[in-house]
N, C-alpha and C. Protein backbone atom coordinates (compact mmCIF):
# COMPACT_ATOMS: atom_id res chain seq x y z
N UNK A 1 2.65 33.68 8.38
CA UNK A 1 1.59 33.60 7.40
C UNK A 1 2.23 33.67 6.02
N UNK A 2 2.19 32.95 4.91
CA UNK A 2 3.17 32.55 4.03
C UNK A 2 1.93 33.02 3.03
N UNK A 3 3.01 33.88 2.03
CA UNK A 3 2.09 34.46 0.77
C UNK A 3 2.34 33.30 -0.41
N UNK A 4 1.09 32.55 -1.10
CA UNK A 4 1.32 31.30 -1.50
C UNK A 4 2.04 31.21 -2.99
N UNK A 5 1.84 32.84 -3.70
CA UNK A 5 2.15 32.99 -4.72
C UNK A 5 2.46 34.58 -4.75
N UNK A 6 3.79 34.74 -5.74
CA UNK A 6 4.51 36.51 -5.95
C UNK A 6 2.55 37.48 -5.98
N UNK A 7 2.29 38.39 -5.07
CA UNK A 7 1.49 39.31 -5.71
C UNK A 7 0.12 38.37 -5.07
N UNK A 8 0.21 37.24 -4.22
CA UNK A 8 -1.28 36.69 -4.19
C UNK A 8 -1.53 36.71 -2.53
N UNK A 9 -2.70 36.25 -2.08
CA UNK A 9 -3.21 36.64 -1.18
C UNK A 9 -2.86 35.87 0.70
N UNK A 10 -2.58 36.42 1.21
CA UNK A 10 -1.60 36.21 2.28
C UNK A 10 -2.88 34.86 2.86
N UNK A 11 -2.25 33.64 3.51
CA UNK A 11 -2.82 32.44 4.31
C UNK A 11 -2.46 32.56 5.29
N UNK A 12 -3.43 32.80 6.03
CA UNK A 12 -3.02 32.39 7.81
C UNK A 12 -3.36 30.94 8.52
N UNK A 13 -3.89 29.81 7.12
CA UNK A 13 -3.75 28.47 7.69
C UNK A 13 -5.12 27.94 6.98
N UNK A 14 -5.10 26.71 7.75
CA UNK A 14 -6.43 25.76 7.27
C UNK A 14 -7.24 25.66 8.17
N UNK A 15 -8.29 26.04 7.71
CA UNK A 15 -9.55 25.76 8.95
C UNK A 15 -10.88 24.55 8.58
N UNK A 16 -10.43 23.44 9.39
CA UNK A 16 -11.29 22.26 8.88
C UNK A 16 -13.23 22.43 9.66
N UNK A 17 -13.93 22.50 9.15
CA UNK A 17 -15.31 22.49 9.51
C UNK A 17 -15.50 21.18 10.52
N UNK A 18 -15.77 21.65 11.27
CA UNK A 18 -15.71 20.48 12.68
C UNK A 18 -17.49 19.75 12.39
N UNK A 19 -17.34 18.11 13.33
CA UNK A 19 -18.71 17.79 13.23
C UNK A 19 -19.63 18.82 13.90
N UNK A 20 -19.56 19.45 14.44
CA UNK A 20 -20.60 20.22 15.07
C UNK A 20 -20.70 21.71 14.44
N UNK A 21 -20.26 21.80 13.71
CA UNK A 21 -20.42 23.33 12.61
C UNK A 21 -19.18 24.27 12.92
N UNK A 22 -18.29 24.11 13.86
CA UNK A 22 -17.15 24.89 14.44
C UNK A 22 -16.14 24.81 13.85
N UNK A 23 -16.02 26.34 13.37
CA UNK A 23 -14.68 26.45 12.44
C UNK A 23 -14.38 27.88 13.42
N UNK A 24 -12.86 27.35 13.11
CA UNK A 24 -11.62 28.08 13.69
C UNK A 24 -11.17 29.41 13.60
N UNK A 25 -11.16 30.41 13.73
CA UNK A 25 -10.37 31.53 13.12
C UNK A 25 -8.82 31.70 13.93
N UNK A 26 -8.09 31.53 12.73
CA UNK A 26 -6.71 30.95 12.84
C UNK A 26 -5.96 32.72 14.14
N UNK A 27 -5.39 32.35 15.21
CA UNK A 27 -4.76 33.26 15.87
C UNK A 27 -4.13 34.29 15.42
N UNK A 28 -3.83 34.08 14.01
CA UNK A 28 -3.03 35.57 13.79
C UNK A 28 -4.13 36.03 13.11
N UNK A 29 -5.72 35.70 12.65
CA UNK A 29 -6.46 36.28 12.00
C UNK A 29 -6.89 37.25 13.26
N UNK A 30 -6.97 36.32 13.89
CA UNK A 30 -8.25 37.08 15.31
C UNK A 30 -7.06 38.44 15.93
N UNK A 31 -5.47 38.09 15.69
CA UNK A 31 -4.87 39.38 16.07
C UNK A 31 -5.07 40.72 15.35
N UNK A 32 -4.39 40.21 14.05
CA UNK A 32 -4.58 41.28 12.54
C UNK A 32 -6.12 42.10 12.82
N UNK A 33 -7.13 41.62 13.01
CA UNK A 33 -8.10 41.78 12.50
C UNK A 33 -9.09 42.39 14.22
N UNK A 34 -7.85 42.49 14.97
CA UNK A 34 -8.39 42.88 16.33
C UNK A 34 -9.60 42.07 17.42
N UNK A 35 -10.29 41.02 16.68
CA UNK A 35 -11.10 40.08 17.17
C UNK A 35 -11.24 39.62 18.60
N UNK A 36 -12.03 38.94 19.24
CA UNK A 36 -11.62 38.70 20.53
C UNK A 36 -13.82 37.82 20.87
N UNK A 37 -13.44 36.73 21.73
CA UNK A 37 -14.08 36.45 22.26
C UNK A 37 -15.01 37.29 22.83
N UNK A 38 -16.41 36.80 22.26
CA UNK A 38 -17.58 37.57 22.59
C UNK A 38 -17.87 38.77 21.65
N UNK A 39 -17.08 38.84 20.49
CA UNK A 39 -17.37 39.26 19.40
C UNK A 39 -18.23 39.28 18.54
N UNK A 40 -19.39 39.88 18.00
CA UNK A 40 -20.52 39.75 17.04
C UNK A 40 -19.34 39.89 15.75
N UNK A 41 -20.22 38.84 14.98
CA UNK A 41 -19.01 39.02 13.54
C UNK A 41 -20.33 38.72 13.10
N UNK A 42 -20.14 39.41 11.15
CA UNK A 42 -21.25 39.28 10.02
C UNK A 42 -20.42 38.43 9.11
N UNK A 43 -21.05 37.53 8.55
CA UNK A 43 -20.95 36.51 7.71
C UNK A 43 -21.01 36.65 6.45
N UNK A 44 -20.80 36.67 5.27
CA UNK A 44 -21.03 36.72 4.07
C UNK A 44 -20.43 36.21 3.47
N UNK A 45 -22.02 35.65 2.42
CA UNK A 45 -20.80 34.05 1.21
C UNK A 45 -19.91 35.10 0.18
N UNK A 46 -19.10 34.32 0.25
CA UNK A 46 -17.92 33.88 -0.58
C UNK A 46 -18.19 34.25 -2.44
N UNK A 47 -17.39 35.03 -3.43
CA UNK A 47 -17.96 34.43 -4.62
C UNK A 47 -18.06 33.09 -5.31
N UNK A 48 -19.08 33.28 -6.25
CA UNK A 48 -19.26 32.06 -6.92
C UNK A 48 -18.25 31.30 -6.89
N UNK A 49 -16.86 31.89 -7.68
CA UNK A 49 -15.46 31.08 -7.81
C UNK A 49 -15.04 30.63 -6.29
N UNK A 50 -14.88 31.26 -5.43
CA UNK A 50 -14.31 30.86 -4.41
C UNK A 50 -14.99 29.98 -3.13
N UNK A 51 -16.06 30.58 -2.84
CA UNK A 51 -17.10 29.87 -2.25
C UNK A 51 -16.75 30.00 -1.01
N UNK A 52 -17.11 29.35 -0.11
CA UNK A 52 -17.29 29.73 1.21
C UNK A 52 -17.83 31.05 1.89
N UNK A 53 -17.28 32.19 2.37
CA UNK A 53 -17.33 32.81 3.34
C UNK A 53 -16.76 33.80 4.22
N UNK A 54 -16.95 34.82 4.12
CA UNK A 54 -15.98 36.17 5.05
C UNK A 54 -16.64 36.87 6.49
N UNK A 55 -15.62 36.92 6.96
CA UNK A 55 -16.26 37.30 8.46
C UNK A 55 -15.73 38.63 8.34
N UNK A 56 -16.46 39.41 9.21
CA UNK A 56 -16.52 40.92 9.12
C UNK A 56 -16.86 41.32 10.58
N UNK A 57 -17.41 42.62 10.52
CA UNK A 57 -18.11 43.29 11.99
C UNK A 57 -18.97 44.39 11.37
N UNK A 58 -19.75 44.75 12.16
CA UNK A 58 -20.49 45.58 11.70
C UNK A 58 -19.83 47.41 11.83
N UNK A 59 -18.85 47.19 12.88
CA UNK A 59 -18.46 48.58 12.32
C UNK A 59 -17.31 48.76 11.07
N UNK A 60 -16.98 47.43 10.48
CA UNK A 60 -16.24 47.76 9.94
C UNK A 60 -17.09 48.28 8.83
N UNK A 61 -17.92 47.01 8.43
CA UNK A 61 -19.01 47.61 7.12
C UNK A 61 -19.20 49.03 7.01
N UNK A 62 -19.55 49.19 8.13
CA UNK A 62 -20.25 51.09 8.32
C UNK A 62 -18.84 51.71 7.34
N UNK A 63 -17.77 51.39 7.84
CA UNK A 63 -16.81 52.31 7.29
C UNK A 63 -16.56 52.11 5.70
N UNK A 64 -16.76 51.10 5.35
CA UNK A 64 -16.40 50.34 3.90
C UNK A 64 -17.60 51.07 2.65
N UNK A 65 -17.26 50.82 1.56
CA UNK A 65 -18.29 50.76 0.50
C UNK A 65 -19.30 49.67 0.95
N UNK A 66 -19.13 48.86 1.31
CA UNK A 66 -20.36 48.25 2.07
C UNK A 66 -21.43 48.62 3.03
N UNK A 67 -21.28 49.77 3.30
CA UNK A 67 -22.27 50.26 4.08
C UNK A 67 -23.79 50.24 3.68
N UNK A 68 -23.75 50.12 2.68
CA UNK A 68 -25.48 50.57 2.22
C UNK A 68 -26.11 48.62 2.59
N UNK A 69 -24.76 47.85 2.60
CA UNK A 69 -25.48 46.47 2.81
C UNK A 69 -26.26 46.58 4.04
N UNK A 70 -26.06 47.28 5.05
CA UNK A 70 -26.38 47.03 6.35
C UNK A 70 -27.84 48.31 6.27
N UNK A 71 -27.36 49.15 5.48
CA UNK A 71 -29.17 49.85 5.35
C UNK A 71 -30.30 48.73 4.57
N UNK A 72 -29.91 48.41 3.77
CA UNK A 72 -30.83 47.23 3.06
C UNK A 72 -31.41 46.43 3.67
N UNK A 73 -30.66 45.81 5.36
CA UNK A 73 -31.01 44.38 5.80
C UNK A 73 -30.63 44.85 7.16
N UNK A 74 -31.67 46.21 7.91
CA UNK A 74 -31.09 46.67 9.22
C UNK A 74 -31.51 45.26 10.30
N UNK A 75 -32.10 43.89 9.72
CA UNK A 75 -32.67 43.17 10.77
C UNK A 75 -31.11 42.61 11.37
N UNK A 76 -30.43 42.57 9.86
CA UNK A 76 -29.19 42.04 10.13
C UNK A 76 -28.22 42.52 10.96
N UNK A 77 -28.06 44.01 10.83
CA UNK A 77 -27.33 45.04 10.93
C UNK A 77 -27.66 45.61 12.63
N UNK A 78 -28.87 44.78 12.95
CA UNK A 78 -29.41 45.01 14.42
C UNK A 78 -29.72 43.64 15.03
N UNK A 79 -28.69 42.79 14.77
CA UNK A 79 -28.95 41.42 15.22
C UNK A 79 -29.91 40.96 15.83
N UNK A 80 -31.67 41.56 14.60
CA UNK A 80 -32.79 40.80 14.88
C UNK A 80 -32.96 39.82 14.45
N UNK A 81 -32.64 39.01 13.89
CA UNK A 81 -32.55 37.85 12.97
C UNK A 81 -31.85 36.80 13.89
N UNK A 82 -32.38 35.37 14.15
CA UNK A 82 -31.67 34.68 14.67
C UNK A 82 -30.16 34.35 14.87
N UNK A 83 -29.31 34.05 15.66
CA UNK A 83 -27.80 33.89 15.19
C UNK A 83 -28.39 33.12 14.46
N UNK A 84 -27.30 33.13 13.05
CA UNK A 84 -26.82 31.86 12.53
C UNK A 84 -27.83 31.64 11.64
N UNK A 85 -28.47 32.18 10.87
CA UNK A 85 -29.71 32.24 10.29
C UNK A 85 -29.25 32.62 9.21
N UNK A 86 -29.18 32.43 8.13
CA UNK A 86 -28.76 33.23 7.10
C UNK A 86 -30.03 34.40 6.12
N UNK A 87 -29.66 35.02 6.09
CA UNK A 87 -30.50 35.97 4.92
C UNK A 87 -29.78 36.24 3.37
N UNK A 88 -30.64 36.19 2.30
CA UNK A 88 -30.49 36.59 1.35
C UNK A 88 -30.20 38.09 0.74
N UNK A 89 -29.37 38.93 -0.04
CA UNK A 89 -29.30 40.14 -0.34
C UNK A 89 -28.44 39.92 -1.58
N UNK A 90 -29.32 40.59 -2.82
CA UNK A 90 -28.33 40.71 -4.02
C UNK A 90 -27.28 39.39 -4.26
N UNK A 91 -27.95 38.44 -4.06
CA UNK A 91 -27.33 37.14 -4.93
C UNK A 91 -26.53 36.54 -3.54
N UNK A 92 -26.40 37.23 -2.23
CA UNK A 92 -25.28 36.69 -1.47
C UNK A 92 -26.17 36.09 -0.33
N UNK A 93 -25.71 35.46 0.57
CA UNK A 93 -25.87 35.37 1.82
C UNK A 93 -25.33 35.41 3.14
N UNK A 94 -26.40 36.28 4.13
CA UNK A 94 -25.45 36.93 4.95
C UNK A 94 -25.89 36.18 6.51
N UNK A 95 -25.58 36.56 7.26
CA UNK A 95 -26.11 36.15 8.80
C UNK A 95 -24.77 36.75 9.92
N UNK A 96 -25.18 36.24 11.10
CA UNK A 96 -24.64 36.72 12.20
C UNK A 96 -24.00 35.90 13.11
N UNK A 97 -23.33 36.18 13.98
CA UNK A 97 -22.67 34.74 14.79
C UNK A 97 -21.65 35.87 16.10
N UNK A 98 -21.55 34.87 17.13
CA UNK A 98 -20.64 35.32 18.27
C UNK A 98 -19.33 34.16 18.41
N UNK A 99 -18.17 35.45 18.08
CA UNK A 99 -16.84 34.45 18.37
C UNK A 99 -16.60 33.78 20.35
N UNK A 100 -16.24 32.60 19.99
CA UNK A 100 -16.54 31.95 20.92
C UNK A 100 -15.14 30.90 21.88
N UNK A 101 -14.61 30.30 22.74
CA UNK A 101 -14.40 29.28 22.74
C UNK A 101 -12.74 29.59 22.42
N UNK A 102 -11.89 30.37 22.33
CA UNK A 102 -10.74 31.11 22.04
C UNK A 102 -10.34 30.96 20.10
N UNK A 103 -11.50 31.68 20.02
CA UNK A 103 -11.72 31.92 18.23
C UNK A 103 -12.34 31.21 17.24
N UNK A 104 -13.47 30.40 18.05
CA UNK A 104 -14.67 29.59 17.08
C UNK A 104 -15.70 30.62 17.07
N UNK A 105 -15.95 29.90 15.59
CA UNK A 105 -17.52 30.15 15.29
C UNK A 105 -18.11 28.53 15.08
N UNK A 106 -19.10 28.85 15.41
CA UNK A 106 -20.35 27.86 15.55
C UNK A 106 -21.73 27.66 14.26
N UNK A 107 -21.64 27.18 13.19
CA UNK A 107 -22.71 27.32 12.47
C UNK A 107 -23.49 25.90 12.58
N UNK A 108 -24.65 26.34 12.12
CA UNK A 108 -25.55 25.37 12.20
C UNK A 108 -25.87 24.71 10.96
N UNK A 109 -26.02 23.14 10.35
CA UNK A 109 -25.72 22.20 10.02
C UNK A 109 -26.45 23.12 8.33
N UNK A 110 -27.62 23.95 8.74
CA UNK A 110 -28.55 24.59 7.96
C UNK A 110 -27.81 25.39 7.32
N UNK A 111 -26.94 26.25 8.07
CA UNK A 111 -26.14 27.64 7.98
C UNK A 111 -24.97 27.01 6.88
N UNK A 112 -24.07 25.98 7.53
CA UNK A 112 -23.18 25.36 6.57
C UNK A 112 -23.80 25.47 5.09
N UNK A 113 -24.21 24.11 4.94
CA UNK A 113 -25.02 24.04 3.71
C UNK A 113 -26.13 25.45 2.73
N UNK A 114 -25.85 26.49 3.14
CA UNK A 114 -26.61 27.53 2.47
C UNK A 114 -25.26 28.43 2.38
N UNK A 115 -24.16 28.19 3.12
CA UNK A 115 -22.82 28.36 2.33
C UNK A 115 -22.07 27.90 1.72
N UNK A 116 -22.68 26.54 1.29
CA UNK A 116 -22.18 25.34 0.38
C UNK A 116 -21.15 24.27 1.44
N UNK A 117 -21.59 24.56 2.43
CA UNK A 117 -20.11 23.96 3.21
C UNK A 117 -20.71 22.47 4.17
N UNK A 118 -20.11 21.93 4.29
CA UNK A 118 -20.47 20.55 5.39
C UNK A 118 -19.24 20.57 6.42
N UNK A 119 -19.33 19.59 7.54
CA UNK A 119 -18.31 18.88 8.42
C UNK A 119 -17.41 17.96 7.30
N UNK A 120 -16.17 18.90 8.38
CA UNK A 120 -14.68 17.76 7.18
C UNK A 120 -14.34 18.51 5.76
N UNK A 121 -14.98 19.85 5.49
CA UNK A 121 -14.47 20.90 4.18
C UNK A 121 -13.19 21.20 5.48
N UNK A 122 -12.24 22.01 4.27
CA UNK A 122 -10.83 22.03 4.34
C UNK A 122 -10.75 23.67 3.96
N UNK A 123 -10.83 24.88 4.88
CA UNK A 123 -11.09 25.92 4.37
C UNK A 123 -9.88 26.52 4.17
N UNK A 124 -9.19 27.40 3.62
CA UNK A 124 -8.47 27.87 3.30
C UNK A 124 -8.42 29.28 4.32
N UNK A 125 -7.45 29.89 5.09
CA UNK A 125 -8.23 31.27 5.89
C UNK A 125 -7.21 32.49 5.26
N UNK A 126 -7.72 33.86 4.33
CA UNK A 126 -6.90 34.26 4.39
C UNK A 126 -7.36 35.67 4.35
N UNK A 127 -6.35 36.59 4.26
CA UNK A 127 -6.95 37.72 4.53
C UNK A 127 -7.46 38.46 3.25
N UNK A 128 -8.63 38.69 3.25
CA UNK A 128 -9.69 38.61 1.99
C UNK A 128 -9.60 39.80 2.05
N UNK A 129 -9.17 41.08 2.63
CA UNK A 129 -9.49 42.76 2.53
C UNK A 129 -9.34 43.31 3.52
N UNK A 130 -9.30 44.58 3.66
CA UNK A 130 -9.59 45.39 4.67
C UNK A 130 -10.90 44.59 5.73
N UNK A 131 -12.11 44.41 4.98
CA UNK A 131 -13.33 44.26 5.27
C UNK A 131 -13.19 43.17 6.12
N UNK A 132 -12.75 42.11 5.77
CA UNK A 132 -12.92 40.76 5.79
C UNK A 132 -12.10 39.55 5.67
N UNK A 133 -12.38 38.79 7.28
CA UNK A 133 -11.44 37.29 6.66
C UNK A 133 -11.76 36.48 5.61
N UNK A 134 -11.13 35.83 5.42
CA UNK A 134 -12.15 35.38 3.84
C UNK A 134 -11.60 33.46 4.25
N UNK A 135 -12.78 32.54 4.06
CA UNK A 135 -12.51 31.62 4.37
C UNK A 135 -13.09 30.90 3.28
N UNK A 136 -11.93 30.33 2.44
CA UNK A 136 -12.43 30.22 0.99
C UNK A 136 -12.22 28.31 0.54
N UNK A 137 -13.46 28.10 0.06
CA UNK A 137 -13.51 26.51 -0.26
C UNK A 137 -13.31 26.27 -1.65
N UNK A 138 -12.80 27.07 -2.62
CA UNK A 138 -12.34 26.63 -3.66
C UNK A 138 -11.14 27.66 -4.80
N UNK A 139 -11.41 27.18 -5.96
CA UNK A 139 -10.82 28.18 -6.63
C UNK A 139 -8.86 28.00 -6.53
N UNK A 140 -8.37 28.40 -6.85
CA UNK A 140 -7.00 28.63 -7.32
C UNK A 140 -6.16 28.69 -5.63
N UNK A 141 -6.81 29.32 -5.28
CA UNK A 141 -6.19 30.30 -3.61
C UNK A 141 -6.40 28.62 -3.04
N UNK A 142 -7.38 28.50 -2.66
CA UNK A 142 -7.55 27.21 -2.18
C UNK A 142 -7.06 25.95 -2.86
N UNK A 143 -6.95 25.77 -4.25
CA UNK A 143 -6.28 24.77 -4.74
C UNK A 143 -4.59 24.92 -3.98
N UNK A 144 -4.42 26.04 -4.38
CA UNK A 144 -2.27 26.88 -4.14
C UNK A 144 -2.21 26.23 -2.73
N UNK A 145 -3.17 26.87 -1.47
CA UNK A 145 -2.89 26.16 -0.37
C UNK A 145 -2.98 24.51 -0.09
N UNK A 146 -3.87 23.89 -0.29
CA UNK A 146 -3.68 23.00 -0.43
C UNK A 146 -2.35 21.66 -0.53
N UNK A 147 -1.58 22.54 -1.61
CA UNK A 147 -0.09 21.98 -1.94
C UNK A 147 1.00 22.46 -0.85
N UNK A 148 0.34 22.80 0.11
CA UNK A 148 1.61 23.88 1.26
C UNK A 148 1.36 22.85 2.21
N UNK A 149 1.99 21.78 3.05
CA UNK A 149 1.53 20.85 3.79
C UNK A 149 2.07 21.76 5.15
N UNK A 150 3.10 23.06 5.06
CA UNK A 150 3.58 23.66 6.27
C UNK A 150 2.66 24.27 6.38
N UNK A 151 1.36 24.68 6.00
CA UNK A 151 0.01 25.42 6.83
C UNK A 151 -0.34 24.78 7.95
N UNK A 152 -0.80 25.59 8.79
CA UNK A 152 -1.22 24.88 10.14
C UNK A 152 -2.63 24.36 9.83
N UNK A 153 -3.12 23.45 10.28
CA UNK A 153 -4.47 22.84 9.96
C UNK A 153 -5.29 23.39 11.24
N UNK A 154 -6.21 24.36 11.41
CA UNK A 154 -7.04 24.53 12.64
C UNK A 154 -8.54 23.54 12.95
N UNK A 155 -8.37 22.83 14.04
CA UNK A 155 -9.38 21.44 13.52
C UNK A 155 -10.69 21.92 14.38
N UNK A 156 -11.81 22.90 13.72
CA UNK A 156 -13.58 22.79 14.36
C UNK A 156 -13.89 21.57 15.17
């Protein structure tokens, strides 16, 4: 996993948005990050600058300064809410999903697009925090990777 710049944020590869909403979580994410098929993961967009999207779990939230997100939106936080559905909270959007398929997620064409994203975006995957993978469609991080043609491309 190649740090793209002195002091900047570690890439574990490219994850291309497949026609059917299936994007990748690159193998050393799903190690690092303890993951595993049949996994509930929480979703949350990306900032403005960066865009896209971070995958999480719900116990991690509990442990994080993020915790009060999951009192705010217990429909979320109790996977009453459809998979893949997104909800609104404080400017972001969040939803739910099961890792699948030896490290897909599956969004729906709806779900994409209310994360700004379509089939054939070029995501950037890297490790966004403690909290969260961070799968980022723009901005600097994503421009830097971009120019690295030795990233692995993971194809949805």
């Amino acid at each position: 996993m190649p740090q793209l710049v002195k002091g900047g944020k570690y890439v574990y590869g490219m994850s291309r948005v497949g026609s059917t909403g299936s994007i990748v979580i690159p193998p050393e994410a799903m190690r690092e990050y303890g993951y595993k098929d049949g996994d509930y993961v929480i979703l949350m967009s990306g900032s403005r600058k960066s865009g896209g999207f971070g995958v999480t779990q719900k116990g991690i939230l509990e442990k994080s300064e993020l915790n009060t997100l999951l009192e705010q939106m217990p429909a979320l936080a109790d996977y009453k809410i459809p998979e893949a559905e997104t909800i609104k909270q404080g400017g972001r959007r969040f939803c739910w999903t099961v890792i699948r398929d030896g490290g897909c997620i599956r969004l729906p064409m709806q779900t994409l697009a209310d994360y700004g994203l379509k089939p054939g975006d070029l995501l950037a995957v890297g490790r966004g925090s403690y909290i969260s993978i961070a799968f980022i469609a723009g901005d600097t991080i994503h421009e830097e990777a971009m120019k690295h043609p030795e990233l692995e491309v993971f194809e949805g």
